[in-house]
PDB file of N, CA and C in Angstrom:
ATOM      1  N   UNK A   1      26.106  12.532  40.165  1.00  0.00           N
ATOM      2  CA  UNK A   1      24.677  12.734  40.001  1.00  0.00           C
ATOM      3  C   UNK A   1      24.208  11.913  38.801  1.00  0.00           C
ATOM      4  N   UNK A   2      23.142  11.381  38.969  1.00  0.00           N
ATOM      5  CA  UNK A   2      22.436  10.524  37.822  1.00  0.00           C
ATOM      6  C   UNK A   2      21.399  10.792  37.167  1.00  0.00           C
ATOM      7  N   UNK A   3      21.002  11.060  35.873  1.00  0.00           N
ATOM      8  CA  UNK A   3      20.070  11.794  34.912  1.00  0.00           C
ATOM      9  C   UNK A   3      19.411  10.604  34.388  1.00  0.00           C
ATOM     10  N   UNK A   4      18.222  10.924  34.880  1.00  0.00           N
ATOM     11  CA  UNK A   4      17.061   9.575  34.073  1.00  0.00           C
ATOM     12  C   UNK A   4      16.245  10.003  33.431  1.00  0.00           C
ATOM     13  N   UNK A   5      15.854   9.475  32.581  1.00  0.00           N
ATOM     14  CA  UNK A   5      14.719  10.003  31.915  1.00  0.00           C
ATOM     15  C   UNK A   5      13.533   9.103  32.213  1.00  0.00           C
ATOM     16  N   UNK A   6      14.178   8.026  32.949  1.00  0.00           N
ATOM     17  CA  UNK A   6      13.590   6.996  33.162  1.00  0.00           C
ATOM     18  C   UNK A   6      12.899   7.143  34.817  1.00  0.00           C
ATOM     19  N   UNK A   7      11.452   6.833  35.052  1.00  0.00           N
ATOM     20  CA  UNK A   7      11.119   7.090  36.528  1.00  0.00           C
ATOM     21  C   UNK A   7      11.752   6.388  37.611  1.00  0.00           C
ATOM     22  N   UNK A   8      13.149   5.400  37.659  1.00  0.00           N
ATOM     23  CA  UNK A   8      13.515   4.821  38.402  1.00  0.00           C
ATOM     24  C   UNK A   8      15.182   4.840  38.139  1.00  0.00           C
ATOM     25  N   UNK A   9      15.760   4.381  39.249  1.00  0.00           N
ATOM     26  CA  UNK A   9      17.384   4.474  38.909  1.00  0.00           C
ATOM     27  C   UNK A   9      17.659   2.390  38.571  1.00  0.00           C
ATOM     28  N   UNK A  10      18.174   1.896  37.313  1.00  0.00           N
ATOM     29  CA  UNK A  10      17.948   0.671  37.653  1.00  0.00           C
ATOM     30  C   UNK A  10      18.924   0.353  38.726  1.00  0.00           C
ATOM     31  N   UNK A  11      18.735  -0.711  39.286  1.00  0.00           N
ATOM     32  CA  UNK A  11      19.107  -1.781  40.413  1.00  0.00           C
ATOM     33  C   UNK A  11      19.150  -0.830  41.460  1.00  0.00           C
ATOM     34  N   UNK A  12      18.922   0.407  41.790  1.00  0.00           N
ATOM     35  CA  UNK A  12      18.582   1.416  43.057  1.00  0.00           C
ATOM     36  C   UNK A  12      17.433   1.358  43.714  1.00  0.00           C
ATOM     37  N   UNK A  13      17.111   1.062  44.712  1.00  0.00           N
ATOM     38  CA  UNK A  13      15.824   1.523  45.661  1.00  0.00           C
ATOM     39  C   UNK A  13      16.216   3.309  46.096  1.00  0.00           C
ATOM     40  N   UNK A  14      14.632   4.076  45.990  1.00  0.00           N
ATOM     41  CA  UNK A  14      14.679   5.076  46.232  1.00  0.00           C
ATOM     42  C   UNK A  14      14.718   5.541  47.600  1.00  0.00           C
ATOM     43  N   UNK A  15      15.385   6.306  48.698  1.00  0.00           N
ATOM     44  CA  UNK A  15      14.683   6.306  49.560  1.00  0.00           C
ATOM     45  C   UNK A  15      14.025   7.287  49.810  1.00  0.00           C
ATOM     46  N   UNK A  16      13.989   8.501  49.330  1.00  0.00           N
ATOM     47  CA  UNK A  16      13.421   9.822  49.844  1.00  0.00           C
ATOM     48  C   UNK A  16      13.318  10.724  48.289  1.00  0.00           C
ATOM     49  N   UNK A  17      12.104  11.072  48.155  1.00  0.00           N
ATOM     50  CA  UNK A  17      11.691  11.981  46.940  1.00  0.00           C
ATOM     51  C   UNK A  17      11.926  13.308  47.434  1.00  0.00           C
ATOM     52  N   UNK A  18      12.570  13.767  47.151  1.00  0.00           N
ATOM     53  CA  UNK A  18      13.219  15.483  47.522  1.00  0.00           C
ATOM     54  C   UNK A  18      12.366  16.519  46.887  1.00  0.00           C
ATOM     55  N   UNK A  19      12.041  16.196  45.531  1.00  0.00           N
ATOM     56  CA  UNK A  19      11.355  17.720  45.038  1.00  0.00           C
ATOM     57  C   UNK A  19      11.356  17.545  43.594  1.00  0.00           C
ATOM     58  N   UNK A  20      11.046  18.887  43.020  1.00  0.00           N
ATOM     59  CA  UNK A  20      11.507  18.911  41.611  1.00  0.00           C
ATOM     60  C   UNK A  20      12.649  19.740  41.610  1.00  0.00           C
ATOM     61  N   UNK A  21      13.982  19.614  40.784  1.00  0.00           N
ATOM     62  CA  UNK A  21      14.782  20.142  40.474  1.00  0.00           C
ATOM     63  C   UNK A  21      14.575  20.464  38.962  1.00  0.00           C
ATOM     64  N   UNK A  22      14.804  21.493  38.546  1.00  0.00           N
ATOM     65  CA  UNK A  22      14.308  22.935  37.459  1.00  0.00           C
ATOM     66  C   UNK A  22      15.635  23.675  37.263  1.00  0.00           C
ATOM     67  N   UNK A  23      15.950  23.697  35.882  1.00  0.00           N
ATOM     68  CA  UNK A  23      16.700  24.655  35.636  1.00  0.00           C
ATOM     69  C   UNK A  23      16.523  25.207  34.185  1.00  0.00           C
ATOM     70  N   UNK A  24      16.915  26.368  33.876  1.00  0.00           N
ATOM     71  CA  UNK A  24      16.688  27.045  32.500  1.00  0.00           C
ATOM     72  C   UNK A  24      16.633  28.168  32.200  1.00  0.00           C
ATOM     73  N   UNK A  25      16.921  28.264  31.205  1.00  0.00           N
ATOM     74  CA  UNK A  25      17.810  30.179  30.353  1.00  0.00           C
ATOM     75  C   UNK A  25      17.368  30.410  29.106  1.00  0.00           C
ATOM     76  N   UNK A  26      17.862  31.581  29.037  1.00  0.00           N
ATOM     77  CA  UNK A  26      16.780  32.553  27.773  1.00  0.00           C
ATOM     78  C   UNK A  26      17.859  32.963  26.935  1.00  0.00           C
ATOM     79  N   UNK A  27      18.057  32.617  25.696  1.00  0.00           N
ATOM     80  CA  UNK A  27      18.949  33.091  24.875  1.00  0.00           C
ATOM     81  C   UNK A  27      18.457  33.606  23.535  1.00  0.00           C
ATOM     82  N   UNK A  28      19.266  34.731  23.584  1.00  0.00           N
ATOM     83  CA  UNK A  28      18.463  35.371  22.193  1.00  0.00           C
ATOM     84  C   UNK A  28      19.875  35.665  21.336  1.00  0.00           C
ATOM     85  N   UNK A  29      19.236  35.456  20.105  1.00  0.00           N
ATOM     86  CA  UNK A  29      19.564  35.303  18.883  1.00  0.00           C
ATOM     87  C   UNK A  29      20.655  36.550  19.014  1.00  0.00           C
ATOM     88  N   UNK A  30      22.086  36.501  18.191  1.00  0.00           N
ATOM     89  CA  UNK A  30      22.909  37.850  17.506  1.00  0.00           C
ATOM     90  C   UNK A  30      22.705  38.108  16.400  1.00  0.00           C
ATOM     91  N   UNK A  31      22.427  39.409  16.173  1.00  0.00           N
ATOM     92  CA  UNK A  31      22.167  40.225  14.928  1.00  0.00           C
ATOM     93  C   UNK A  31      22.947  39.547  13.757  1.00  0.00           C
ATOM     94  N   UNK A  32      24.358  39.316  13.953  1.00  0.00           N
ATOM     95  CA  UNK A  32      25.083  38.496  13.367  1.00  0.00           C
ATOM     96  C   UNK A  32      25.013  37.255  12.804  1.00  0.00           C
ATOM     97  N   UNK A  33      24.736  36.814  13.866  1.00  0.00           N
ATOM     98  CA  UNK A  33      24.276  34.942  13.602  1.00  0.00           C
ATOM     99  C   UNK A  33      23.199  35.223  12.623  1.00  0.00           C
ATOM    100  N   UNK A  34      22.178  35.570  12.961  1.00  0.00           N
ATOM    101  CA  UNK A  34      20.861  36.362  12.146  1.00  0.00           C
ATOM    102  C   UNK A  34      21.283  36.457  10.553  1.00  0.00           C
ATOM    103  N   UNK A  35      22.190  37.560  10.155  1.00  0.00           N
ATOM    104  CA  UNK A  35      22.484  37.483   8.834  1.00  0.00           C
ATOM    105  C   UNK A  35      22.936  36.284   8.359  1.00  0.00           C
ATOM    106  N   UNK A  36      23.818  35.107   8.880  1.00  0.00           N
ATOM    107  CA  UNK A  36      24.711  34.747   8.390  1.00  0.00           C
ATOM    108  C   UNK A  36      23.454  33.528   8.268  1.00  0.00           C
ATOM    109  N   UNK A  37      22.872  33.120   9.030  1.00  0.00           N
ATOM    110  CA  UNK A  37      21.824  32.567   9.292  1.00  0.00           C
ATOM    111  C   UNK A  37      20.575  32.350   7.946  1.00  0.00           C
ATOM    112  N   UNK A  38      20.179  34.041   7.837  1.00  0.00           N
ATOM    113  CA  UNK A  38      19.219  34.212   6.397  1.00  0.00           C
ATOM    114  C   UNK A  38      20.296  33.716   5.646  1.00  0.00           C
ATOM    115  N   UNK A  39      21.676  33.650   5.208  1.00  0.00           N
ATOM    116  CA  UNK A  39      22.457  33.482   3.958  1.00  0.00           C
ATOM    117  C   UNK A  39      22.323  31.789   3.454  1.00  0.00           C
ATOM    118  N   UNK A  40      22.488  30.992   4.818  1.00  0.00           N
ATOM    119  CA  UNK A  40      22.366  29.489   4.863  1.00  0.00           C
ATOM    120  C   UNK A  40      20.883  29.081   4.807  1.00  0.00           C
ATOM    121  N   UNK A  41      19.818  30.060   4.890  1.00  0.00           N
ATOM    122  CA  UNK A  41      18.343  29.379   4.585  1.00  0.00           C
ATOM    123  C   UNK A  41      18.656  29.873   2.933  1.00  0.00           C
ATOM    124  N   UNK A  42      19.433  30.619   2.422  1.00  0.00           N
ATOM    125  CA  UNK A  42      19.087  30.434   1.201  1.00  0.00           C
ATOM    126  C   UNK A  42      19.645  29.327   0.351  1.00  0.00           C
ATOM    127  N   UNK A  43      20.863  29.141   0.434  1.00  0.00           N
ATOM    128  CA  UNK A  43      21.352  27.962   0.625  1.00  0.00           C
ATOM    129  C   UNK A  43      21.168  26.729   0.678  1.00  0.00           C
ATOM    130  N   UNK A  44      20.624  26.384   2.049  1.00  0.00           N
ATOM    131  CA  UNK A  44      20.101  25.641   2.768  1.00  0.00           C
ATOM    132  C   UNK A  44      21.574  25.005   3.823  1.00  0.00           C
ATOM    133  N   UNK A  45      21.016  23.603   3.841  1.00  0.00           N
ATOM    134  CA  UNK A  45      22.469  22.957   5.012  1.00  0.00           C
ATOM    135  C   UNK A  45      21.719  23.752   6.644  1.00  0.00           C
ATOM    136  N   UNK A  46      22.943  22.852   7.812  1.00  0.00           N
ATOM    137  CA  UNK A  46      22.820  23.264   8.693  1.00  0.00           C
ATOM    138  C   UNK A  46      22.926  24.718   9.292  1.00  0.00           C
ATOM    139  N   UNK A  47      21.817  25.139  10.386  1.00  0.00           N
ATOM    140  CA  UNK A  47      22.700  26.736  10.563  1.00  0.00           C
ATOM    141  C   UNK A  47      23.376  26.360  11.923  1.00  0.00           C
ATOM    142  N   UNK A  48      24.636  26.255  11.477  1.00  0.00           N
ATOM    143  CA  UNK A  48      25.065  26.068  12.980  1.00  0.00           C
ATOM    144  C   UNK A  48      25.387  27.053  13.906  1.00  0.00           C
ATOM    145  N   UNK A  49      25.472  28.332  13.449  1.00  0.00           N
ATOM    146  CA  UNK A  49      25.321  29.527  14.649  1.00  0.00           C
ATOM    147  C   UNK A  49      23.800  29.132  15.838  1.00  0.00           C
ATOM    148  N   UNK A  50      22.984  28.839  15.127  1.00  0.00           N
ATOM    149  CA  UNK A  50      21.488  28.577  15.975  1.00  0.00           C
ATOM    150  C   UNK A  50      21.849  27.730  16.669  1.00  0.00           C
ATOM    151  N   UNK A  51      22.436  26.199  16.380  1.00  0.00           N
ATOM    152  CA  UNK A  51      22.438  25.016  16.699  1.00  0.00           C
ATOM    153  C   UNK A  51      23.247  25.062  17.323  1.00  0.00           C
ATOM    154  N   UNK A  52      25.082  25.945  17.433  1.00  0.00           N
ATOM    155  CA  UNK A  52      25.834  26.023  19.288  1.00  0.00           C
ATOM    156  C   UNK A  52      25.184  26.935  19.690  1.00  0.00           C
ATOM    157  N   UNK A  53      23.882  27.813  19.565  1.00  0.00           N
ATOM    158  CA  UNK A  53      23.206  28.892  20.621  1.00  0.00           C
ATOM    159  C   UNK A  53      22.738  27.905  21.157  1.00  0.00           C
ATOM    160  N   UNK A  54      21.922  26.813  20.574  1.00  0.00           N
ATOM    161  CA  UNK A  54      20.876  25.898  21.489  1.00  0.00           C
ATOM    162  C   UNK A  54      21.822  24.718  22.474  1.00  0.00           C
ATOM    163  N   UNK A  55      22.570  24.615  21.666  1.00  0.00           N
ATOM    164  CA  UNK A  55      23.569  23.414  22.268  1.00  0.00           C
ATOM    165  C   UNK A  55      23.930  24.048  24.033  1.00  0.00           C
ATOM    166  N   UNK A  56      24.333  25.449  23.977  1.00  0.00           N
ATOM    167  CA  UNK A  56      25.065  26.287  24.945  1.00  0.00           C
ATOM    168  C   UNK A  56      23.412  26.286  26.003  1.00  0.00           C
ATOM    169  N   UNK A  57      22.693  26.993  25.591  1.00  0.00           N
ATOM    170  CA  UNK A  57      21.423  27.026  26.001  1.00  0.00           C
ATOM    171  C   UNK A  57      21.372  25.186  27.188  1.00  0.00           C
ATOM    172  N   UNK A  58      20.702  24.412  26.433  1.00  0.00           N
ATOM    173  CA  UNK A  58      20.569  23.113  26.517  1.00  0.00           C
ATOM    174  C   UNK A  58      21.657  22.686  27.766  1.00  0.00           C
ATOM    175  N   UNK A  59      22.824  22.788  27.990  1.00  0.00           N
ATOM    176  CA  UNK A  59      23.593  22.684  28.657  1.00  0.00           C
ATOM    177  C   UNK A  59      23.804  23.408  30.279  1.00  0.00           C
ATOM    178  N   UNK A  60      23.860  24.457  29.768  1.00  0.00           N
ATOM    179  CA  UNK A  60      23.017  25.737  30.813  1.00  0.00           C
ATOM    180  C   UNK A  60      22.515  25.330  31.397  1.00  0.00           C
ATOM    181  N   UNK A  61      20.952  25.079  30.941  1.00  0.00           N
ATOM    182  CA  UNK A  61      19.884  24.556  31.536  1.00  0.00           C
ATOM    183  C   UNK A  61      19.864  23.455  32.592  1.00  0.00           C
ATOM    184  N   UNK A  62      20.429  22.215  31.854  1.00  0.00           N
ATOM    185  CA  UNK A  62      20.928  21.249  32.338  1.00  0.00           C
ATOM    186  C   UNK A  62      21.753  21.225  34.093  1.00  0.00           C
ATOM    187  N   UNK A  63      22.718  22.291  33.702  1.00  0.00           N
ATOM    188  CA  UNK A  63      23.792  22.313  34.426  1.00  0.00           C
ATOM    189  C   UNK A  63      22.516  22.803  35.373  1.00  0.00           C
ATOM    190  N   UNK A  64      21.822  24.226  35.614  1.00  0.00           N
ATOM    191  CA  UNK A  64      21.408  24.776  36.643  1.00  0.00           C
ATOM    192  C   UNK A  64      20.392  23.609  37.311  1.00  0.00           C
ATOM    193  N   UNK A  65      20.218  22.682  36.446  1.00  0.00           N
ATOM    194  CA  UNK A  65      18.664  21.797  37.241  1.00  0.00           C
ATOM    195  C   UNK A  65      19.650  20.705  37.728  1.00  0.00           C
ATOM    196  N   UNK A  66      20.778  20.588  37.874  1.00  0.00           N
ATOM    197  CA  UNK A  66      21.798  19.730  38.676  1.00  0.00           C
ATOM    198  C   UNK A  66      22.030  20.176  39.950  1.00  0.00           C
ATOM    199  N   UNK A  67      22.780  21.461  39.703  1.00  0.00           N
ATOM    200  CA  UNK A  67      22.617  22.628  40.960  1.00  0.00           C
ATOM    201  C   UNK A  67      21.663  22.172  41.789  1.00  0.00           C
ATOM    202  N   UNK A  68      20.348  22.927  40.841  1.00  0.00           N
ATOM    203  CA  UNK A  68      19.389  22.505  42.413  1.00  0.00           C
ATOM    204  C   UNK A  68      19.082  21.320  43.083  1.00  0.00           C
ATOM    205  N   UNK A  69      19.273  19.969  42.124  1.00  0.00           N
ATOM    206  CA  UNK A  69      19.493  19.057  42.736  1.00  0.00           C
ATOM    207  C   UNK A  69      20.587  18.492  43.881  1.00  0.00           C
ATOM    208  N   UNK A  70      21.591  18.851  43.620  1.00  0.00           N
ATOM    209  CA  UNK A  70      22.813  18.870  44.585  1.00  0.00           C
ATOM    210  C   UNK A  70      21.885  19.932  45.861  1.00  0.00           C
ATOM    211  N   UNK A  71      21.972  20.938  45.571  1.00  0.00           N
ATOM    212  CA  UNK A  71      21.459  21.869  47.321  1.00  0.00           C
ATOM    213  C   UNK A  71      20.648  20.819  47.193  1.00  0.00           C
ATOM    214  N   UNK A  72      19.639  20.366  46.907  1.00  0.00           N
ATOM    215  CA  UNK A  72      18.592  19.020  47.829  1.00  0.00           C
ATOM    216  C   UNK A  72      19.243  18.003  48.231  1.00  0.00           C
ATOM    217  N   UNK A  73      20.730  17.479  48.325  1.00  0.00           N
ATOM    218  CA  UNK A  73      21.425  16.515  48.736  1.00  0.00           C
ATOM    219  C   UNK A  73      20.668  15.203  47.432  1.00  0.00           C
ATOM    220  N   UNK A  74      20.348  15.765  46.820  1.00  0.00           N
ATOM    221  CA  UNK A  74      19.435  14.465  45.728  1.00  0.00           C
ATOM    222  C   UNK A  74      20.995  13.690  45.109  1.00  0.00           C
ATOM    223  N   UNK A  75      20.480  12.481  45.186  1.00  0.00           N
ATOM    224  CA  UNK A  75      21.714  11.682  44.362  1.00  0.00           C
ATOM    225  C   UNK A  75      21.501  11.251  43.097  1.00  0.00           C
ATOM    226  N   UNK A  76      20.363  11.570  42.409  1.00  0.00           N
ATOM    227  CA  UNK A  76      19.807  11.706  41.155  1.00  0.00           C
ATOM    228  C   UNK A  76      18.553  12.240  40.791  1.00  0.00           C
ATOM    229  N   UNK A  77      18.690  12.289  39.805  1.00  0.00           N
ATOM    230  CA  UNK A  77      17.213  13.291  38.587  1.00  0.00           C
ATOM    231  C   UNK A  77      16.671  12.205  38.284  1.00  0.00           C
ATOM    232  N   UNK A  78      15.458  11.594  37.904  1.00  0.00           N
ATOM    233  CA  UNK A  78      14.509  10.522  37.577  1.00  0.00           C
ATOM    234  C   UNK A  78      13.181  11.727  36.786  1.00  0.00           C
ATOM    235  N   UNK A  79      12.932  11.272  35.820  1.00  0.00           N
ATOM    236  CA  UNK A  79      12.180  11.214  34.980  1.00  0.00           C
ATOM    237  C   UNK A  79      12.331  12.917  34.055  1.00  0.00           C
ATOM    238  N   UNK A  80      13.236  12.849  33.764  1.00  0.00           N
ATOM    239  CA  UNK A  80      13.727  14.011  33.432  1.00  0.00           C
ATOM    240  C   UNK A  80      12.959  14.657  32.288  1.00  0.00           C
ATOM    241  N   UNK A  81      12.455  15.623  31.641  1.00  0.00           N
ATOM    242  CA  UNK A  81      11.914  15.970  30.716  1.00  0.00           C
ATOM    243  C   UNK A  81      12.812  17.439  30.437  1.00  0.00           C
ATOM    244  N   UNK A  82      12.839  17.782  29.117  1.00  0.00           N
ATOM    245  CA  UNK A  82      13.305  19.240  28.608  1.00  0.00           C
ATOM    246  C   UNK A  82      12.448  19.569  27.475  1.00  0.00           C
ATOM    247  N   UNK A  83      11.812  20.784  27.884  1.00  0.00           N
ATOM    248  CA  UNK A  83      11.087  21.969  27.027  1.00  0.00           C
ATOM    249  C   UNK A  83      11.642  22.998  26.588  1.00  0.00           C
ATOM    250  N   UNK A  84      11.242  23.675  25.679  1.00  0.00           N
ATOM    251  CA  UNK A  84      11.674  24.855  24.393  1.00  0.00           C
ATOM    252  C   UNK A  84      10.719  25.819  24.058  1.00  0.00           C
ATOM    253  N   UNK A  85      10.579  26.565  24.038  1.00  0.00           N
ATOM    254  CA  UNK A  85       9.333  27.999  24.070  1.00  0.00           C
ATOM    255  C   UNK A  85      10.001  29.236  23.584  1.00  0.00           C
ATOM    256  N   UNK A  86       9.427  29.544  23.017  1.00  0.00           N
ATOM    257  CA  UNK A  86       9.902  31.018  22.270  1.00  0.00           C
ATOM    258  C   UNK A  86       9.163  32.311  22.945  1.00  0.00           C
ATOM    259  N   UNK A  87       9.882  33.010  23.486  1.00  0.00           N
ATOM    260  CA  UNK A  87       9.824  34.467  24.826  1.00  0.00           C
ATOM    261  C   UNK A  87       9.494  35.460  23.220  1.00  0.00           C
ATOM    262  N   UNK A  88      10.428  35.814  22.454  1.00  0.00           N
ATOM    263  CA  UNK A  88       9.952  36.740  21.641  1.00  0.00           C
ATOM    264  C   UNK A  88      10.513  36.158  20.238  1.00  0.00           C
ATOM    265  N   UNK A  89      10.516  36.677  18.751  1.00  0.00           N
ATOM    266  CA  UNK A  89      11.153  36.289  17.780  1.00  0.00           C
ATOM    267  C   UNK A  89      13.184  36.110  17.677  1.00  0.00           C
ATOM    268  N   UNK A  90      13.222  36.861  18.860  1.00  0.00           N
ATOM    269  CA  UNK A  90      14.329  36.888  19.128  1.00  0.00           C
ATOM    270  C   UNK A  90      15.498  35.625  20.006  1.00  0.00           C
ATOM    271  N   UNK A  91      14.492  35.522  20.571  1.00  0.00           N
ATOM    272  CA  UNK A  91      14.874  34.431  22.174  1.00  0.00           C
ATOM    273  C   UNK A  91      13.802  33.391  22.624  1.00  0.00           C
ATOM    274  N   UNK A  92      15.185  32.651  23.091  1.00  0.00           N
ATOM    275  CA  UNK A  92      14.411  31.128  22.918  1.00  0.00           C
ATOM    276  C   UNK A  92      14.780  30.785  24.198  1.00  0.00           C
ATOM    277  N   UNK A  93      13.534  29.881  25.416  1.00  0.00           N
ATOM    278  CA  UNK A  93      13.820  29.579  26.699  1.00  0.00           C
ATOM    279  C   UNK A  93      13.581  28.266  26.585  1.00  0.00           C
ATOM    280  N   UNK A  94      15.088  27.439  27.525  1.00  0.00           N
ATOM    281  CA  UNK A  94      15.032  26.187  27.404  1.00  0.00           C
ATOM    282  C   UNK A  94      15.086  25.502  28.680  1.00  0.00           C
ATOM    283  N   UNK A  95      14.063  24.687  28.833  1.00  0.00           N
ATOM    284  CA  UNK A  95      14.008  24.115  30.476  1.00  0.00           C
ATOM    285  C   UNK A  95      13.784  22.925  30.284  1.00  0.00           C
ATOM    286  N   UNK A  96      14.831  22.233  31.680  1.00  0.00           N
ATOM    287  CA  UNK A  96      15.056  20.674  32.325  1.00  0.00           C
ATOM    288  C   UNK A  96      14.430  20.801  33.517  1.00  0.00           C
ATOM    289  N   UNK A  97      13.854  19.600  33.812  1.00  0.00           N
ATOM    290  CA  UNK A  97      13.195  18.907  34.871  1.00  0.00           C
ATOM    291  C   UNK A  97      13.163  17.684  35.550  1.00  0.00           C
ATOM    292  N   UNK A  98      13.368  17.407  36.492  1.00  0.00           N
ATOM    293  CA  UNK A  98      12.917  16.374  37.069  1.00  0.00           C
ATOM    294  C   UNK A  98      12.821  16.214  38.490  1.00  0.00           C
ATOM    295  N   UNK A  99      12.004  14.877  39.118  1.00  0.00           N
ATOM    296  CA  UNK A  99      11.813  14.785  40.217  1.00  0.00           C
ATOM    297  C   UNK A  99      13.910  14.177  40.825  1.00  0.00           C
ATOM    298  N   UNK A 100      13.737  14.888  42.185  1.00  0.00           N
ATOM    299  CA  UNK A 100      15.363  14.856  42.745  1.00  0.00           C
ATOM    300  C   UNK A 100      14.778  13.781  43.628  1.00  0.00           C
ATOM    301  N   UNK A 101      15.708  12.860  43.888  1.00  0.00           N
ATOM    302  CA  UNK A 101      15.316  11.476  44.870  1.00  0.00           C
ATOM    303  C   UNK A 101      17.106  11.249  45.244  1.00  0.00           C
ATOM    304  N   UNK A 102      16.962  11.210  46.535  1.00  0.00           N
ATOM    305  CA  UNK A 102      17.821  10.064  47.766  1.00  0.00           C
ATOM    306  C   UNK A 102      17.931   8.767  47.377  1.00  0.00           C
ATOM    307  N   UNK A 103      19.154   8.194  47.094  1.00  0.00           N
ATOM    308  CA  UNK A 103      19.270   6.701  47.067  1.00  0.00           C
ATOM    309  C   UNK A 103      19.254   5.785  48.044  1.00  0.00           C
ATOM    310  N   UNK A 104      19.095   4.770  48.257  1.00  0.00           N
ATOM    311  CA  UNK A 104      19.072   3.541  49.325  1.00  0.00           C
ATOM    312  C   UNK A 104      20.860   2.901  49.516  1.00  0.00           C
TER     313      UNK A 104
END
């Protein structure tokens, strides 16, 4: 499967636009991560408990908007975009997109 961000596959002709393929998950924060989290804003530096939640998240996401591309028989993602939105102070929803297209 091929991930573009780009609206075209290079040196590919398209033949058939399938749909949008969508995938994405809601992950909320551990109480844990949380403390250890306030300790490194005082600090400062990276918090990397947040940053493998998002990484894991991000991936997730990814993976499920492949999925649905595969059930469309799509042989790639073209113009891919990923969004980030906050559900409550707790949890964070992260979504991939793109149009699924048939190759030539």
């Amino acid at each position: 499967m091929q991930i573009m961000t780009i609206e075209a596959v290079p040196d590919r002709e398209i033949a058939a636009v399938l749909g949008i393929a969508r995938g994405s998950t809601v992950r909320a924060k551990h109480i844990g991560s949380d403390i250890v989290a306030s300790l490194r804003n005082i600090v400062g530096g990276e918090v990397k408990e947040y940053a493998a939640l998002l990484a894991g998240a991000r991936e997730q996401a990814m993976d499920r908007m492949i999925d649905q591309a595969v059930d469309l028989n799509a042989d790639a993602i073209i113009g891919v975009r990923m969004e980030t939105s906050t559900i409550t102070q707790a949890a964070s929803e992260v979504v991939f997109y793109g149009t699924a297209v048939r190759l030539k």
